[in-house]
C-alpha atoms as a PDB file:
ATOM      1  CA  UNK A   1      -4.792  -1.110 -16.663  1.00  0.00           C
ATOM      2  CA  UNK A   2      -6.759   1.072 -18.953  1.00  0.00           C
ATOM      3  CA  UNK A   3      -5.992   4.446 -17.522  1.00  0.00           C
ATOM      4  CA  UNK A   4      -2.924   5.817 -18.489  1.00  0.00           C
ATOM      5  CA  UNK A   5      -3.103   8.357 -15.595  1.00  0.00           C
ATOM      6  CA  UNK A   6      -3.112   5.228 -13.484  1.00  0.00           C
ATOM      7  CA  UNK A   7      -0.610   3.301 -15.149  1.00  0.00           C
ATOM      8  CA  UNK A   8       2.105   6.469 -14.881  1.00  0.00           C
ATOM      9  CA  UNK A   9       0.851   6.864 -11.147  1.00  0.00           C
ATOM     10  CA  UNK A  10       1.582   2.955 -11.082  1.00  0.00           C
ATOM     11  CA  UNK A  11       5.345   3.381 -12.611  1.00  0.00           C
ATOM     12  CA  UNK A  12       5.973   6.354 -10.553  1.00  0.00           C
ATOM     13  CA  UNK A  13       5.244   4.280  -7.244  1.00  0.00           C
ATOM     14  CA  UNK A  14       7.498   1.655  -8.545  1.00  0.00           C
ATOM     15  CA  UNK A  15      10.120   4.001  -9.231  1.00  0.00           C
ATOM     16  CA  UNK A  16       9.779   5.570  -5.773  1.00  0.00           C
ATOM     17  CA  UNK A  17       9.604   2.003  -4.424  1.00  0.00           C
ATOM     18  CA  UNK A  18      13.072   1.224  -5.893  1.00  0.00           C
ATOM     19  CA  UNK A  19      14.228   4.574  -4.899  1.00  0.00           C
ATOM     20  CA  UNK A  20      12.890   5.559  -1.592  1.00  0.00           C
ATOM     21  CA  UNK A  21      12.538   2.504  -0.521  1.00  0.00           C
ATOM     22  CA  UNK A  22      15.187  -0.153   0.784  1.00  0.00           C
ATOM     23  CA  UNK A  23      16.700  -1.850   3.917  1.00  0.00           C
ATOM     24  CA  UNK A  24      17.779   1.397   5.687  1.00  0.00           C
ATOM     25  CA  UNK A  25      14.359   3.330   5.439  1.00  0.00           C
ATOM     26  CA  UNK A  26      12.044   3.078   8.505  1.00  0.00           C
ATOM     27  CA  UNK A  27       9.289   0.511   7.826  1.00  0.00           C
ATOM     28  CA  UNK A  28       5.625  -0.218   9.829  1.00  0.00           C
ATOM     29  CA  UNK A  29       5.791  -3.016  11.855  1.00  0.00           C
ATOM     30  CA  UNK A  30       2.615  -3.164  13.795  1.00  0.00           C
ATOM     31  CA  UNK A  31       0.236  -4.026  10.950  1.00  0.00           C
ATOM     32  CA  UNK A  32      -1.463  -7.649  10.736  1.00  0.00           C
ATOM     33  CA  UNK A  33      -2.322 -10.302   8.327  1.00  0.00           C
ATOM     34  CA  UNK A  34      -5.898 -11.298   6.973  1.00  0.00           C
ATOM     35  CA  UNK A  35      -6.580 -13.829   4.073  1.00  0.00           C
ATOM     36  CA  UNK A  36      -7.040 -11.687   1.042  1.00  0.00           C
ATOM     37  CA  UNK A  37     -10.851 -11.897  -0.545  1.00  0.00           C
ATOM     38  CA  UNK A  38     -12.410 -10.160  -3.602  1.00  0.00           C
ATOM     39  CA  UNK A  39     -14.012  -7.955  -1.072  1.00  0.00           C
ATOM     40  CA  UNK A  40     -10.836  -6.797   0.684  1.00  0.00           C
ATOM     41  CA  UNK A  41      -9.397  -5.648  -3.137  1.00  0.00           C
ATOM     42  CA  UNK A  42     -11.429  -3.005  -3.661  1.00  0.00           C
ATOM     43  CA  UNK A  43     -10.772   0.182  -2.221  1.00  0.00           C
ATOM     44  CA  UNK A  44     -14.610   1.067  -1.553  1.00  0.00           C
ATOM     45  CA  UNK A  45     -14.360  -1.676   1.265  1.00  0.00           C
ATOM     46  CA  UNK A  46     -11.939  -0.168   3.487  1.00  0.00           C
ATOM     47  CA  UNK A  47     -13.939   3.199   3.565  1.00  0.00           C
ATOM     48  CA  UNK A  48     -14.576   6.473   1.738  1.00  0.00           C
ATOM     49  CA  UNK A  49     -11.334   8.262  -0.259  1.00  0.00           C
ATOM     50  CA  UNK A  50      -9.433   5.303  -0.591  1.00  0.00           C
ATOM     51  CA  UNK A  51      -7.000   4.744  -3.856  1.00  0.00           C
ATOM     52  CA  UNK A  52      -5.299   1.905  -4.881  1.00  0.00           C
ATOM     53  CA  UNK A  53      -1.981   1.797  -6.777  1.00  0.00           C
ATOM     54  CA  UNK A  54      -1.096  -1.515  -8.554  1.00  0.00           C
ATOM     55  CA  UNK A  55       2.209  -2.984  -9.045  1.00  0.00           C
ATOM     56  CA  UNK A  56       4.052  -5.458 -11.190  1.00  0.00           C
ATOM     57  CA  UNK A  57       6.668  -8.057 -10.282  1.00  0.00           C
ATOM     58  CA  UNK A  58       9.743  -7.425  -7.437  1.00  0.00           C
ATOM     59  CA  UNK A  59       8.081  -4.422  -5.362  1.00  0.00           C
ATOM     60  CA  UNK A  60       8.560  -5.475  -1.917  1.00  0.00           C
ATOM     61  CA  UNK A  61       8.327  -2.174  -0.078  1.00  0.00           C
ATOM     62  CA  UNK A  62       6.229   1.629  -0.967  1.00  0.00           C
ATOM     63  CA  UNK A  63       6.868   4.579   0.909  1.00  0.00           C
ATOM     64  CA  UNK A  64       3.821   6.620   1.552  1.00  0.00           C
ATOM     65  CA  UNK A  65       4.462  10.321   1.705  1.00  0.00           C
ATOM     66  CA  UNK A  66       4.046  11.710   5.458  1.00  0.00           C
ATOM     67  CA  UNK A  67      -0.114  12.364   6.487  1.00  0.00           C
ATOM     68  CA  UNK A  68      -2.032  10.537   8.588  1.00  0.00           C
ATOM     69  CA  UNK A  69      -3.878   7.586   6.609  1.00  0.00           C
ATOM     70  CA  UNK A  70      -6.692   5.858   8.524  1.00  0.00           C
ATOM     71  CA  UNK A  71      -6.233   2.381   7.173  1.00  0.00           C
ATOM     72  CA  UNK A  72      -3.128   1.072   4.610  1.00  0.00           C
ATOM     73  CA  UNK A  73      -3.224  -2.372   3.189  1.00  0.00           C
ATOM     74  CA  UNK A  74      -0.952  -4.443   1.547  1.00  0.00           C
ATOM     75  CA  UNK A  75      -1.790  -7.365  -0.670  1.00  0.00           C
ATOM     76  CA  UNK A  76       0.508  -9.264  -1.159  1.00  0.00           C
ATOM     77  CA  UNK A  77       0.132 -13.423  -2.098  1.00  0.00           C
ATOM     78  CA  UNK A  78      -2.856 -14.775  -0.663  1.00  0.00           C
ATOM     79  CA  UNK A  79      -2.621 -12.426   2.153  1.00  0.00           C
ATOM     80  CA  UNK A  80      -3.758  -8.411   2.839  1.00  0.00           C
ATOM     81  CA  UNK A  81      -1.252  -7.216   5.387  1.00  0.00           C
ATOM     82  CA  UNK A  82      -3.767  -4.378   7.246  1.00  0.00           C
ATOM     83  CA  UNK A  83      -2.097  -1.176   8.883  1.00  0.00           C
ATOM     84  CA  UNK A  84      -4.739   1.209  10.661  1.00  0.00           C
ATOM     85  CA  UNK A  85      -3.500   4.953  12.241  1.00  0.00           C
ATOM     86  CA  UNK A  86      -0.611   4.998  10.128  1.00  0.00           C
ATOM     87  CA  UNK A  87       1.574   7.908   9.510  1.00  0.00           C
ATOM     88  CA  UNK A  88       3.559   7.507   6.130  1.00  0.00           C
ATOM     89  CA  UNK A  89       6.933   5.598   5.419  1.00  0.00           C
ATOM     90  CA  UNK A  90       7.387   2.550   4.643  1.00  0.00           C
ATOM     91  CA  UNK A  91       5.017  -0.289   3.911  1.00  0.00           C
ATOM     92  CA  UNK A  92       5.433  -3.919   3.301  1.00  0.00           C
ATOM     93  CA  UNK A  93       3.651  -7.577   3.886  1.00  0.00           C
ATOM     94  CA  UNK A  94       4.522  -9.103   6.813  1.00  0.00           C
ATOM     95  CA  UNK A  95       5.265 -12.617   4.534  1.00  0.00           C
ATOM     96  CA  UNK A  96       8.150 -10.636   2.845  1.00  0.00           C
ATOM     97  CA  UNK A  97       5.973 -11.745  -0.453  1.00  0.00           C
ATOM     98  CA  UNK A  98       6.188  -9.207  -3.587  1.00  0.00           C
ATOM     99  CA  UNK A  99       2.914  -6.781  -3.376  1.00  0.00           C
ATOM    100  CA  UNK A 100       0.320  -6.915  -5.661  1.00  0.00           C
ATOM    101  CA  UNK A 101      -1.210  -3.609  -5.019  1.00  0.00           C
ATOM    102  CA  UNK A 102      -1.878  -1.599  -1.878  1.00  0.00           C
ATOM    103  CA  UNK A 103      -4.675   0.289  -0.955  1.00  0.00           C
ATOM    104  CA  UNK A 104      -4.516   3.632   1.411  1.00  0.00           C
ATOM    105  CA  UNK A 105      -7.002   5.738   2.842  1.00  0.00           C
ATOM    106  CA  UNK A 106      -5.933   9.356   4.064  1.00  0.00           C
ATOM    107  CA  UNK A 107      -7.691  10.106   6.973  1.00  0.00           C
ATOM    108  CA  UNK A 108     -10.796  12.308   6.609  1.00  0.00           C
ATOM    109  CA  UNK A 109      -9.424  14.522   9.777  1.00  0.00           C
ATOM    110  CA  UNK A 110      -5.982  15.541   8.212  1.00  0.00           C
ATOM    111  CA  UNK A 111      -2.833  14.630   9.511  1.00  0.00           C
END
């Protein structure tokens, strides 16, 4: 990661991940699975104003802040773990697997 705004944005997600995040918080469960591609990791192919925020080893779960995203996605392994109409909290993969990055696009309509 070359851009040290993203690699503090990166640590401060991780931080909030170990923070926010845990067993007690509410978490999405109506997303689905989808084999990960090269495609599907880039944020320009899940639509317009999406951002991506990469993580290292252990995160299991990132709290969004409250809005209305359009489409969240979770890769994690092998596998993207797709949420669409979400509305902040908690996001994981549905394999339980340590995320690799996730990918969220705020809905162009406000929340």
């Amino acid at each position: 990661m070359k851009n040290p705004l993203k690699k503090a944005a990166a640590v401060a997600a991780v931080v909030a991940c170990t923070v926010l995040g845990g067993a007690g918080a509410a978490q999405a469960t109506y997303g689905w699975d989808q084999p990960a591609t090269p495609a599907g990791n880039h944020e320009s192919t899940w639509g317009e104003n999406c951002h991506k925020i990469e993580f290292g080893d252990g995160v299991k779960t990132y709290t969004l802040e409250s809005g209305y995203y359009s489409v969240v996605v979770v890769k994690a392994g092998r596998t993207n773990t797709v949420y669409e109409g979400f509305w902040g909290g908690d996001v994981s993969s549905l394999s339980g697997k340590d995320i690799s990055h996730i990918i969220y696009c705020p809905s162009p309509y406000g929340s």
